[in-house]
C-alpha atoms as a PDB file:
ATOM      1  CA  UNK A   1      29.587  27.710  81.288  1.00  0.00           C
ATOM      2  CA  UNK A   2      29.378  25.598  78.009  1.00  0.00           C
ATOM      3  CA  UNK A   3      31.229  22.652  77.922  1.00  0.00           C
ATOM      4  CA  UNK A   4      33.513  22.426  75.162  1.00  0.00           C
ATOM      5  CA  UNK A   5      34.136  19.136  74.470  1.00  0.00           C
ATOM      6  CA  UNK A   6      30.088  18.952  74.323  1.00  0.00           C
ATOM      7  CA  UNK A   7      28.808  19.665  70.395  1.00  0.00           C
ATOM      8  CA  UNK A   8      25.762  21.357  70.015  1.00  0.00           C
ATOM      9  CA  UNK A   9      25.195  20.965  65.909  1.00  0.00           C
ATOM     10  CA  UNK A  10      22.495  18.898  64.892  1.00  0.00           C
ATOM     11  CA  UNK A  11      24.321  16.416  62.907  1.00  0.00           C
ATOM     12  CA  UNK A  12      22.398  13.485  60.608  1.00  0.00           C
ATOM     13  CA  UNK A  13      22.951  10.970  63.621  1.00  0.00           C
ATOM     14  CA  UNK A  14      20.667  12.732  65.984  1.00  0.00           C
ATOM     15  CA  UNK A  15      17.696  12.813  63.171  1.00  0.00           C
ATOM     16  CA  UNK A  16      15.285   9.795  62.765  1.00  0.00           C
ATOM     17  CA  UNK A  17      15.764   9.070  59.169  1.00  0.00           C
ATOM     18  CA  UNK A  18      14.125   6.311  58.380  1.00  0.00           C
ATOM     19  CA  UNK A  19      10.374   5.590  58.211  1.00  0.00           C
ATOM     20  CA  UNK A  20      11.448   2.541  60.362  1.00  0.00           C
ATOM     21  CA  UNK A  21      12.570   4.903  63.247  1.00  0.00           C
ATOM     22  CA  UNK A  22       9.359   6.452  63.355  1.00  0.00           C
ATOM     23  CA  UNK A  23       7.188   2.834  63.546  1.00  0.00           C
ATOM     24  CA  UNK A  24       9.456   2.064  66.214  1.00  0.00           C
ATOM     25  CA  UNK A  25       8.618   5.240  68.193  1.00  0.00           C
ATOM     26  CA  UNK A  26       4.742   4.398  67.174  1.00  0.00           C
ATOM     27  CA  UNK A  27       4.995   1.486  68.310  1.00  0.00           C
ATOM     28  CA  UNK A  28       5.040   1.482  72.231  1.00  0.00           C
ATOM     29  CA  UNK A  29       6.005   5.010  73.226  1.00  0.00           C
ATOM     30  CA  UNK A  30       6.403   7.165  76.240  1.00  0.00           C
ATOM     31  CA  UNK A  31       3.916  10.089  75.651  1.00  0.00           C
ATOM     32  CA  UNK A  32       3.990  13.810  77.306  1.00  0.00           C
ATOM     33  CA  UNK A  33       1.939  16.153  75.786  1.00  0.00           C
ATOM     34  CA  UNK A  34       0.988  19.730  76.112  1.00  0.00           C
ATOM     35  CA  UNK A  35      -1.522  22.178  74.354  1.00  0.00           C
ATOM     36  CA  UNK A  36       1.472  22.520  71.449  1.00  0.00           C
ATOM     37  CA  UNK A  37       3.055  19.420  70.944  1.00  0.00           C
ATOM     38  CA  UNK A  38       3.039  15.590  71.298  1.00  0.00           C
ATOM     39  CA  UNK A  39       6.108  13.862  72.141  1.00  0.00           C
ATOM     40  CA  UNK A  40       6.845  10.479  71.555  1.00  0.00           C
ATOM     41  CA  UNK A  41       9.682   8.723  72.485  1.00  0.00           C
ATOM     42  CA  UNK A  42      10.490   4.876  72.891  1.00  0.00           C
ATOM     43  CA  UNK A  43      14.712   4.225  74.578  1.00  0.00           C
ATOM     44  CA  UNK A  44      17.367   3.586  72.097  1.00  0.00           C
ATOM     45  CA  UNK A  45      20.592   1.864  71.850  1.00  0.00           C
ATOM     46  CA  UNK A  46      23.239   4.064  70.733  1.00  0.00           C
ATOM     47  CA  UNK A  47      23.979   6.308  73.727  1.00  0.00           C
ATOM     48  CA  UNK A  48      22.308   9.800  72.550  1.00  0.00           C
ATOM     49  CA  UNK A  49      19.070  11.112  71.473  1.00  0.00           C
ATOM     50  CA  UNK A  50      17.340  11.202  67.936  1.00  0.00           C
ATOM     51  CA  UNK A  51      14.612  13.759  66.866  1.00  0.00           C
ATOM     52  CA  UNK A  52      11.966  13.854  64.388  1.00  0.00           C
ATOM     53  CA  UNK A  53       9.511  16.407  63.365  1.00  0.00           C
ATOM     54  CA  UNK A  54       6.235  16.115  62.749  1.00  0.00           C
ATOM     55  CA  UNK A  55       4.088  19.334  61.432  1.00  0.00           C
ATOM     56  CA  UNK A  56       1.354  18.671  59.173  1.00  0.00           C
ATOM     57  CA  UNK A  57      -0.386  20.644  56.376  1.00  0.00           C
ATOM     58  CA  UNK A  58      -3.847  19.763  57.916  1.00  0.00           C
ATOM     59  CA  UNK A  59      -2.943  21.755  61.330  1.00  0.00           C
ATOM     60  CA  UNK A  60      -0.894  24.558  60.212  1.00  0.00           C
ATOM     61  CA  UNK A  61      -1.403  25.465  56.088  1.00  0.00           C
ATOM     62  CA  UNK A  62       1.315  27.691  55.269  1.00  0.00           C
ATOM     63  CA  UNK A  63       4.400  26.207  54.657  1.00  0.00           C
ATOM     64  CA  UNK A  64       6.596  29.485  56.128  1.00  0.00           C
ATOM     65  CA  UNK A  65       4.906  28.172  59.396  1.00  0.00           C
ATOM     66  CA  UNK A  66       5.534  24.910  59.112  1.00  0.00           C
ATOM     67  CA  UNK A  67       9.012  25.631  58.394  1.00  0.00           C
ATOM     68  CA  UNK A  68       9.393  28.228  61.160  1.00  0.00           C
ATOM     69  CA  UNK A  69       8.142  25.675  63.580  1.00  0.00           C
ATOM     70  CA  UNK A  70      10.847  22.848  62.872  1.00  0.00           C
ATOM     71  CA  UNK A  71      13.321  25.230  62.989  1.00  0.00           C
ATOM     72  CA  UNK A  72      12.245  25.952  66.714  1.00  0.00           C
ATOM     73  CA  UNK A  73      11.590  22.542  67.485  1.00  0.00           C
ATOM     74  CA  UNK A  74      14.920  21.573  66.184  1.00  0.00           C
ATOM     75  CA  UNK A  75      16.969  24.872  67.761  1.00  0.00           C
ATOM     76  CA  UNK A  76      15.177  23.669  71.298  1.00  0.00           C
ATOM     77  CA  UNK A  77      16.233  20.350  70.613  1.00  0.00           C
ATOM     78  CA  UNK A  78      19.923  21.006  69.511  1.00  0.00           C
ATOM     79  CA  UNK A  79      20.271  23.062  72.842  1.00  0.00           C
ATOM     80  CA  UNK A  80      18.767  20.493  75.020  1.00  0.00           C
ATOM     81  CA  UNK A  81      20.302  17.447  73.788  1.00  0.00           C
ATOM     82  CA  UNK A  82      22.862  16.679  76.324  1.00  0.00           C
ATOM     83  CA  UNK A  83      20.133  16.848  78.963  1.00  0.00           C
ATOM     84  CA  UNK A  84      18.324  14.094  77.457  1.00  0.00           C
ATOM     85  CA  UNK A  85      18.733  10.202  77.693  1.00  0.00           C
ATOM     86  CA  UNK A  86      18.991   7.707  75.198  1.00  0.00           C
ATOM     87  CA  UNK A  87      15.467   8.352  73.104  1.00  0.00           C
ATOM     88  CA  UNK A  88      14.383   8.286  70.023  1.00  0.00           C
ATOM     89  CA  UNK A  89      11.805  11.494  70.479  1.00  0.00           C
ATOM     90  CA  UNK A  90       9.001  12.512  67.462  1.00  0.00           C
ATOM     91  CA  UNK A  91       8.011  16.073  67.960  1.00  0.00           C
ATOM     92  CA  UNK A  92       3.788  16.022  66.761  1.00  0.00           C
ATOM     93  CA  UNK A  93       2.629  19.588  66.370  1.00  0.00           C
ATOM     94  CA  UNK A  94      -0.435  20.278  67.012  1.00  0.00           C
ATOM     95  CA  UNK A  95      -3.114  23.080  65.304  1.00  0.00           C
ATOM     96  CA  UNK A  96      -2.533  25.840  68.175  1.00  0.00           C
ATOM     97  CA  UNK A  97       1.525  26.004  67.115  1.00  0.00           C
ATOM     98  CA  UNK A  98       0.884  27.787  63.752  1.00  0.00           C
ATOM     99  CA  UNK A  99      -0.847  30.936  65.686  1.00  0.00           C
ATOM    100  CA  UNK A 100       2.011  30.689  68.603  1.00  0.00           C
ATOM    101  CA  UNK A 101       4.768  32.894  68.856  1.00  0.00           C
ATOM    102  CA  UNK A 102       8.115  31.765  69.464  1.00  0.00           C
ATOM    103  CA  UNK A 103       9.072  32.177  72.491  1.00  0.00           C
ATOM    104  CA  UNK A 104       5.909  30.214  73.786  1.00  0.00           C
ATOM    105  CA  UNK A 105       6.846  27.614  71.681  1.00  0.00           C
ATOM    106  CA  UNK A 106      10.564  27.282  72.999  1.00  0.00           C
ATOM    107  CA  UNK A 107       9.558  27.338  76.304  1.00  0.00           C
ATOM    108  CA  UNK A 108       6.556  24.643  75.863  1.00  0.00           C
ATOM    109  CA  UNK A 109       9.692  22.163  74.260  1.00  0.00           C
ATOM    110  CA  UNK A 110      12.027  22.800  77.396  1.00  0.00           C
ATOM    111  CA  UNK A 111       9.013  22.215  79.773  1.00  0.00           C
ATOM    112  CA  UNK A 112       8.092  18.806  77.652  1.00  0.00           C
ATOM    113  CA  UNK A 113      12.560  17.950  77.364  1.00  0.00           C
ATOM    114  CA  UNK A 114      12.336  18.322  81.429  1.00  0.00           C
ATOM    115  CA  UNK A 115       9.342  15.946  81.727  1.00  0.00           C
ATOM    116  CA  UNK A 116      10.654  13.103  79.414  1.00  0.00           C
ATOM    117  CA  UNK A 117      14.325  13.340  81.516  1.00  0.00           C
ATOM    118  CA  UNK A 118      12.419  13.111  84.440  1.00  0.00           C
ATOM    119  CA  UNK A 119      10.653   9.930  83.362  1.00  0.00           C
ATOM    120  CA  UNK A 120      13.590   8.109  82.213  1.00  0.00           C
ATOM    121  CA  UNK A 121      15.960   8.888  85.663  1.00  0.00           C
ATOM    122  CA  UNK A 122      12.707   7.427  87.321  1.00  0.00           C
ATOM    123  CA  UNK A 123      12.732   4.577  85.502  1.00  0.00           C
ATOM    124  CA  UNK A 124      16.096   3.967  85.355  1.00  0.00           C
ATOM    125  CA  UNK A 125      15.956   3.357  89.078  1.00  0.00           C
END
């Protein structure tokens, strides 16, 4: 059952805004990576995770695809949120996403949000 004290919008505090927020995850970050997507994420200080997408023109062309993958990458990432630590996460997608189907797509996120909890209760300990 949902928790309903728990929001699940995707409000401008859980986006990396800035180009600043991005160097920072560029800088020195935790990497997991499938044949879809590239996750980076480096820990932050403010108690909840931040997301940023990254789909360039050079690996998928049309911008309807481009679009329809953010949307997926954000939906995945608006569900999973409360599962996830402290991170500031950018979301690379890689060439193969444009010719992948959605449901392929949601479930490559959730198996790439499990990994990066994973690493952070490990090194929390």
């Amino acid at each position: 059952m949902l928790d309903k004290n728990r929001s699940l919008g995707f409000p401008r505090r859980l986006r990396l805004n800035e180009s600043s927020d991005y160097q920072r995850v560029f800088a020195d970050p935790i990497k997991r990576a499938d044949s879809l997507y590239t996750l980076l994420a480096t820990p932050n200080k403010l108690g909840h995770p931040r997301l940023g997408v990254i789909v360039s023109k050079k690996n998928v062309a049309k911008a309807s695809q481009r679009s329809r993958i953010k949307r997926q990458v954000r939906e995945s990432f608006r569900l999973h949120q409360h599962d996830l630590p402290a991170i500031d996460i950018a979301v690379i997608c890689k060439r193969s996403c444009g010719a992948t189907l959605n449901p392929q797509l949601s479930s490559s996120l959730k198996k790439l949000w499990d990994k990066l909890s994973q690493h952070a209760r490990k090194s929390s300990h």
